[in-house]
Protein backbone atom coordinates (compact mmCIF):
# COMPACT_ATOMS: atom_id res chain seq x y z
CA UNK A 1 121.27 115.19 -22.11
CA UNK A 2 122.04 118.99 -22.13
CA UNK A 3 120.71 119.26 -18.75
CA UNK A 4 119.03 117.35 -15.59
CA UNK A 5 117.59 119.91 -13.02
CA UNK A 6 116.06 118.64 -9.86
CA UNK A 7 112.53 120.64 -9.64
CA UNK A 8 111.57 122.39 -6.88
CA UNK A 9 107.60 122.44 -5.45
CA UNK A 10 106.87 126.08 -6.79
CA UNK A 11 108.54 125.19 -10.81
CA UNK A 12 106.80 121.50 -10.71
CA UNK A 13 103.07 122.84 -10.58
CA UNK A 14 103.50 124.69 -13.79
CA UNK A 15 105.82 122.50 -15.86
CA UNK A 16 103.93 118.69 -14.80
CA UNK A 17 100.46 120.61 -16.62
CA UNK A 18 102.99 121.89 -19.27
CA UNK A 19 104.74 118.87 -20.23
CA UNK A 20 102.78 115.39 -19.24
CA UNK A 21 99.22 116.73 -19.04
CA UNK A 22 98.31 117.10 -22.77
CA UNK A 23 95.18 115.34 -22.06
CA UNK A 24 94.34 117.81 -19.22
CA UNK A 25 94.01 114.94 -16.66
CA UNK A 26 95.76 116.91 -14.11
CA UNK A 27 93.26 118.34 -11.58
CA UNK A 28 93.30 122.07 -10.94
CA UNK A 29 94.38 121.59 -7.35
CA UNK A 30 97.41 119.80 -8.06
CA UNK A 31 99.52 119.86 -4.74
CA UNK A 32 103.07 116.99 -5.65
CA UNK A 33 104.19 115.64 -2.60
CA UNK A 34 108.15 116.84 -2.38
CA UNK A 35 109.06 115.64 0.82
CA UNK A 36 108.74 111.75 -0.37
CA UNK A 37 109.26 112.59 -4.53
CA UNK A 38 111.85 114.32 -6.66
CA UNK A 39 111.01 115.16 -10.31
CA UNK A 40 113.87 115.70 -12.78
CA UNK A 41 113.29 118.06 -15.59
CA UNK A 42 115.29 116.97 -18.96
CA UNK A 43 116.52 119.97 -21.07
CA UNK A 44 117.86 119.40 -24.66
CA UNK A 45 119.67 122.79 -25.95
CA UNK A 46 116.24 124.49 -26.72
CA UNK A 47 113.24 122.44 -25.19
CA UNK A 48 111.88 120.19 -22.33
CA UNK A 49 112.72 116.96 -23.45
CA UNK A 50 111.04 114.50 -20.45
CA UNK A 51 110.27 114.28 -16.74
CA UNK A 52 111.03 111.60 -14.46
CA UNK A 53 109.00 111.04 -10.90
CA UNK A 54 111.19 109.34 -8.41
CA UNK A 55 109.26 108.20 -5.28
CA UNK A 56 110.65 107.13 -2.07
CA UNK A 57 109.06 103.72 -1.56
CA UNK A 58 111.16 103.48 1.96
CA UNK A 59 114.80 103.69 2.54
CA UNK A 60 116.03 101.05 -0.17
CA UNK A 61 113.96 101.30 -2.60
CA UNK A 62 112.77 104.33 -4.99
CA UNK A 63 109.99 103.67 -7.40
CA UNK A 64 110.41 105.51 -11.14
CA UNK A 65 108.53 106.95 -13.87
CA UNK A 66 109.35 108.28 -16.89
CA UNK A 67 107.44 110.91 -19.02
CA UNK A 68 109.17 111.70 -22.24
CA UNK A 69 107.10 113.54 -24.59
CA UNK A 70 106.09 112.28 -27.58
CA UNK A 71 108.43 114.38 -30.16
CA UNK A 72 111.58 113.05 -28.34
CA UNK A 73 110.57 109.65 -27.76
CA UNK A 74 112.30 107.94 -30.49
CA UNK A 75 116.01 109.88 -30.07
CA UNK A 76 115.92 110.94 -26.56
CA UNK A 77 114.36 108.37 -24.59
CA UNK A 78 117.41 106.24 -23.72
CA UNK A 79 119.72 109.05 -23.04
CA UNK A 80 117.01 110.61 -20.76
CA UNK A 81 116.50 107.01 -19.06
CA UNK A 82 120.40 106.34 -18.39
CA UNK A 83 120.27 110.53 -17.11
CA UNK A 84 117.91 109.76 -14.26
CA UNK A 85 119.15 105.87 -13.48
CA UNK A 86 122.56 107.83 -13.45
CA UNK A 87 121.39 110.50 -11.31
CA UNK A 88 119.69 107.84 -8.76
CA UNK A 89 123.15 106.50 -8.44
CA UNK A 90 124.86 109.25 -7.97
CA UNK A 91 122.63 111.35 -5.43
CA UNK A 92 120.83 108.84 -3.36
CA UNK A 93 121.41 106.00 -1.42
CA UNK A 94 118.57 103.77 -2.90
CA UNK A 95 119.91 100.12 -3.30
CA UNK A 96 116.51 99.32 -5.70
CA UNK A 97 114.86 100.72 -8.71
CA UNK A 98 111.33 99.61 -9.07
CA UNK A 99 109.14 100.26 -12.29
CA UNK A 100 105.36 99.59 -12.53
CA UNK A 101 103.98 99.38 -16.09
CA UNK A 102 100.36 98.23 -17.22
CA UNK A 103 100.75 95.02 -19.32
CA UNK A 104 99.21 97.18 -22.25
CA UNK A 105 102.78 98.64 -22.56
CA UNK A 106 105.52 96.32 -24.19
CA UNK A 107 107.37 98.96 -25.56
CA UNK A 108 108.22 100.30 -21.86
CA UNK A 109 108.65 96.97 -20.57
CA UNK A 110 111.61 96.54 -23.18
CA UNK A 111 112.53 100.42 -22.59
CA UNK A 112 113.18 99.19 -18.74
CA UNK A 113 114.58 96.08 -19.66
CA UNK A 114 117.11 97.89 -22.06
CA UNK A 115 118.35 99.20 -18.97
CA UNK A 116 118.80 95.58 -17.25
CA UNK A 117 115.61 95.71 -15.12
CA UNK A 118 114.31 92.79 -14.52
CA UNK A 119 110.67 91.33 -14.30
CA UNK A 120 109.47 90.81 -10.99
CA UNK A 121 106.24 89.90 -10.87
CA UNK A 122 102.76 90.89 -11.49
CA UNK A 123 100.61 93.42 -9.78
CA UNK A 124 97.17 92.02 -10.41
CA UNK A 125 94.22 94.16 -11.58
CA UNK A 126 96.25 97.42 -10.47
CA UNK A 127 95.69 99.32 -13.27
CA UNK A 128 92.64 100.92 -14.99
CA UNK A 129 92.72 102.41 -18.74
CA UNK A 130 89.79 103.09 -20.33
CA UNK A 131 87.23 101.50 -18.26
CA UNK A 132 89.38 98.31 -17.78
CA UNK A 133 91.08 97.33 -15.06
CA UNK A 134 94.45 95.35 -15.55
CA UNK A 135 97.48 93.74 -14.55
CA UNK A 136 100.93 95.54 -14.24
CA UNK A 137 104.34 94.09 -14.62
CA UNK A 138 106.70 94.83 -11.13
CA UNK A 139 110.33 95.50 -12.65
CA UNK A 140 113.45 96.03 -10.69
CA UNK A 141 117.29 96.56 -10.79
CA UNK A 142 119.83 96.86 -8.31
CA UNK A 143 122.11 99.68 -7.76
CA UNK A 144 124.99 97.07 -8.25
CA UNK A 145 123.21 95.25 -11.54
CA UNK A 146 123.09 98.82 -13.04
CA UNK A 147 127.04 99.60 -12.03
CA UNK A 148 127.35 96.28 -13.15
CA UNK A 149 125.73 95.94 -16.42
């Protein structure tokens, strides 16, 4: 990755409706909550490439999501994954990663699990997606299983 900026409250507002809100599912009053998340911007030479949400969970453990848009999916996805497990490691003192994804999604499951996360569990009927409500697959990697791996 070209670049991996940490965001700050008054660029996030703008760029979050910019880059993962192509559906427009973003309310107006949009407000992030900085204090317990970062968000990591992904630059290539010339565009936005993805965003990651890290959220605190508590002192241990940081919870991550990934939003790589669509036109970069296929070539930049694992180099923008590795970017933000990389900067986790090198910039916090979280021990675990945690990943939530909707059973819908395979393909993330195996993007995690490229990575060495591991399945954890299931959250039951967490989820909703067009009217449904489902399960979601708990994932999880150490600090010292990444180093490690």
């Amino acid at each position: 990755m070209e670049k991996v900026i940490r965001l700050t409250e008054s660029d996030l507002v703008n760029i979050v409706k910019r880059v993962i809100d192509d559906k427009k599912t973003i309310k107006e009053d949009f407000n992030p909550n900085v204090d317990d998340e970062c968000w990591l911007l992904m630059n290539n030479e010339s565009d936005i490439v993805a965003l990651y949400n890290l959220h605190g969970v508590n002192g241990v453990t940081v919870q991550i999501h990934a939003h790589v848009l669509p036109e970069y999916r296929k070539e930049c996805s694992k180099e923008t994954g590795k970017a933000a497990l990389d900067y986790i490691i090198e910039n916090t003192g979280y021990y675990k990663i945690i990943a939530t994804v909707p059973v819908i999604y395979n393909n993330v499951k195996r993007f995690c699990q490229s990575f060495g996360f591991k399945e954890e569990g299931i959250n039951r009927l967490s989820y909703q997606k067009n009217g449904e409500i489902i399960d979601q697959w708990q994932l999880g990697i150490t600090r010292g299983e990444y180093l490690n791996g």
